[in-house]
Protein backbone atom coordinates (compact mmCIF):
# COMPACT_ATOMS: atom_id res chain seq x y z
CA UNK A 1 62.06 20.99 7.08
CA UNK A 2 65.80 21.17 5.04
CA UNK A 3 66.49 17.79 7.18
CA UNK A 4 63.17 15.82 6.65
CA UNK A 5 63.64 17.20 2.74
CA UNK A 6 66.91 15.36 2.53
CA UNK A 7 65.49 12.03 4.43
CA UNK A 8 62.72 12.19 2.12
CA UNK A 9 64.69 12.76 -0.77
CA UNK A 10 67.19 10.10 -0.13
CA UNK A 11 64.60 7.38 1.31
CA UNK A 12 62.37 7.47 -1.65
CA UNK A 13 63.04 6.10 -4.65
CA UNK A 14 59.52 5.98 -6.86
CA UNK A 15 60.98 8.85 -9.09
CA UNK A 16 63.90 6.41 -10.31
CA UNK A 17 61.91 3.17 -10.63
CA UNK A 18 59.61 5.14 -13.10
CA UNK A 19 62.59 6.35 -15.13
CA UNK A 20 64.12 2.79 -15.38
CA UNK A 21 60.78 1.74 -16.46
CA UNK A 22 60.25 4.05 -18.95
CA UNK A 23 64.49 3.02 -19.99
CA UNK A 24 63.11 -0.33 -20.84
CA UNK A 25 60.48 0.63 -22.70
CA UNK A 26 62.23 3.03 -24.86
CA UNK A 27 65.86 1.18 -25.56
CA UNK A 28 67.18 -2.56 -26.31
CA UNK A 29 67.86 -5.59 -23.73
CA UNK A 30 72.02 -5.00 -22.88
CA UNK A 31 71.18 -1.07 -22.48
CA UNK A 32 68.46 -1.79 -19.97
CA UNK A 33 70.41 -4.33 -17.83
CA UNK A 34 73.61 -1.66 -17.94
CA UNK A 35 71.19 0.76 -16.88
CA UNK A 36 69.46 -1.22 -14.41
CA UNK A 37 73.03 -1.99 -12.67
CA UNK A 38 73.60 2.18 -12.56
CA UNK A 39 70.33 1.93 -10.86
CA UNK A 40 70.87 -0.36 -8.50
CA UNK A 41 74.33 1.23 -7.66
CA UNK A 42 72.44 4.53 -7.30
CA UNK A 43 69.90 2.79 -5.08
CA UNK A 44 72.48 1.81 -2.61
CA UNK A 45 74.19 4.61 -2.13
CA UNK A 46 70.90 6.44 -1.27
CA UNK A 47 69.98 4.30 1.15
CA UNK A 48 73.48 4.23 3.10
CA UNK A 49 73.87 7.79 3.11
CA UNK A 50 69.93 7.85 4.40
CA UNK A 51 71.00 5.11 7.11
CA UNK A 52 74.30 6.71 8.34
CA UNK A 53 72.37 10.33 8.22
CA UNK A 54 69.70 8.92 10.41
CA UNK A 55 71.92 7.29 13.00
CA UNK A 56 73.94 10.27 13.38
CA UNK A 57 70.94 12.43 13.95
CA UNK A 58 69.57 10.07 16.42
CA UNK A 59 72.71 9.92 18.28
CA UNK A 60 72.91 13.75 18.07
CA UNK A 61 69.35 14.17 19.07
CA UNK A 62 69.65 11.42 21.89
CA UNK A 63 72.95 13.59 23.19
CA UNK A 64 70.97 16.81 23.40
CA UNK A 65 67.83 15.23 24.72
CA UNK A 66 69.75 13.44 27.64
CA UNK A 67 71.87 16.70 28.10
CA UNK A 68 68.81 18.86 28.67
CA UNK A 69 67.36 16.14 31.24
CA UNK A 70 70.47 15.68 33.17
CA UNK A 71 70.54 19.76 33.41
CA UNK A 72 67.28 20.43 34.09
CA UNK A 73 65.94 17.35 36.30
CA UNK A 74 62.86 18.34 37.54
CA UNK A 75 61.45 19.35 34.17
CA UNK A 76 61.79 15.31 32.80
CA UNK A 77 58.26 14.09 33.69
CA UNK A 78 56.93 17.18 31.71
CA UNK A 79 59.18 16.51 29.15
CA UNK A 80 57.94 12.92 28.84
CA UNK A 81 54.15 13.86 29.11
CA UNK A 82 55.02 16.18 26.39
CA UNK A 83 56.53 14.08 24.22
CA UNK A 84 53.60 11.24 24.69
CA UNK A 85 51.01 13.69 23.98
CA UNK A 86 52.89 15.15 20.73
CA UNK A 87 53.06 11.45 19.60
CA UNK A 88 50.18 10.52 19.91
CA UNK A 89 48.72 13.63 18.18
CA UNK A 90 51.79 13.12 15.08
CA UNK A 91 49.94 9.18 14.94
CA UNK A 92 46.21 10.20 14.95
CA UNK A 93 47.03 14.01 12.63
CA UNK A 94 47.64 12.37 9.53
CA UNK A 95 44.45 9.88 9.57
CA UNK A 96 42.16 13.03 9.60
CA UNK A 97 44.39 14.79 6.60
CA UNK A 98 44.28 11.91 4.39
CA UNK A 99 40.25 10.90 5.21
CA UNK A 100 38.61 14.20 3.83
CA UNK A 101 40.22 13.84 0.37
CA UNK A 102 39.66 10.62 -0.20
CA UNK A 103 35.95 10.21 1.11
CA UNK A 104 35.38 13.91 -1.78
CA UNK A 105 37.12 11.49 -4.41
CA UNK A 106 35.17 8.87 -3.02
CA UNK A 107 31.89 10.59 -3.54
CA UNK A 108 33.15 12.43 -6.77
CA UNK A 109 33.86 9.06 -8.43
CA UNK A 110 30.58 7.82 -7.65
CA UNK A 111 28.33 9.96 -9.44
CA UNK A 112 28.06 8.54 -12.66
CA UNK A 113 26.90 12.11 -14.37
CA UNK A 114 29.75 13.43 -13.80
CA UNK A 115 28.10 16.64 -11.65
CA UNK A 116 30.45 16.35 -8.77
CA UNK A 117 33.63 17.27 -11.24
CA UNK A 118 34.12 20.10 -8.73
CA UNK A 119 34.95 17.67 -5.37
CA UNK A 120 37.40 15.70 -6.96
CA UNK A 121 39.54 18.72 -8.03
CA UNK A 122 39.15 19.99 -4.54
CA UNK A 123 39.97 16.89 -3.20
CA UNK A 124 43.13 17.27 -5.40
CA UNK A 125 43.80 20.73 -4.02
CA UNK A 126 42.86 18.94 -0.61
CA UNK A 127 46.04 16.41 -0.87
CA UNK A 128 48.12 19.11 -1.64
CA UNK A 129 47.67 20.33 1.23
């Protein structure tokens, strides 16, 4: 979780577009373009840290994976079974999570008295999740 935090954290940059956005609303032309460059700078530097930080822990990952197989080889057509059937789960998981709260938003957004108030707030609580 602490490494997939710091991926996240350096991959995503929606947080920083919405404050330069917000810096052009609020302040002149030469401000915003000096701002913009900081951004940009800042923007960089996230991403090559994220990119270096990935390829080492592939390359650490890939060590320890091909370690363990050359160790234990009669365990590696488990291992690859394993690892299919774990993929395949990570690729279909996330369809289910994200269908349920959008088809209650779907249906709370639809009723046009306003009755269903109660799905889209647990459809909220749902993408939380």
């Amino acid at each position: 979780m602490v490494i997939s935090g710091i991926l996240s954290n350096l991959s995503l940059t929606q947080i920083n577009v919405i404050n330069i956005k917000n810096f052009s609303i609020e302040r002149g032309t030469d401000e915003y373009i000096n701002e913009f460059n900081k951004f940009i700078k800042r923007i960089k530097i996230k991403f090559t840290i994220f990119f270096v930080l990935n390829f080492f822990l592939l390359f650490v990952f890939w060590y320890y994976l091909s370690s363990f197989c050359a160790v234990y080889k009669n365990t590696q057509v488990y291992l690859i079974i394993d690892v299919s059937i774990s993929f395949g789960i990570s690729l279909i998981y996330p369809f289910f999570i994200n269908l349920f709260p959008g088809l209650f938003r779907i249906i709370s957004l639809k009723d046009k008295n306003g009755n269903h108030k109660c799905l889209f707030y647990f459809s909220k609580m749902l993408q939380l999740l």
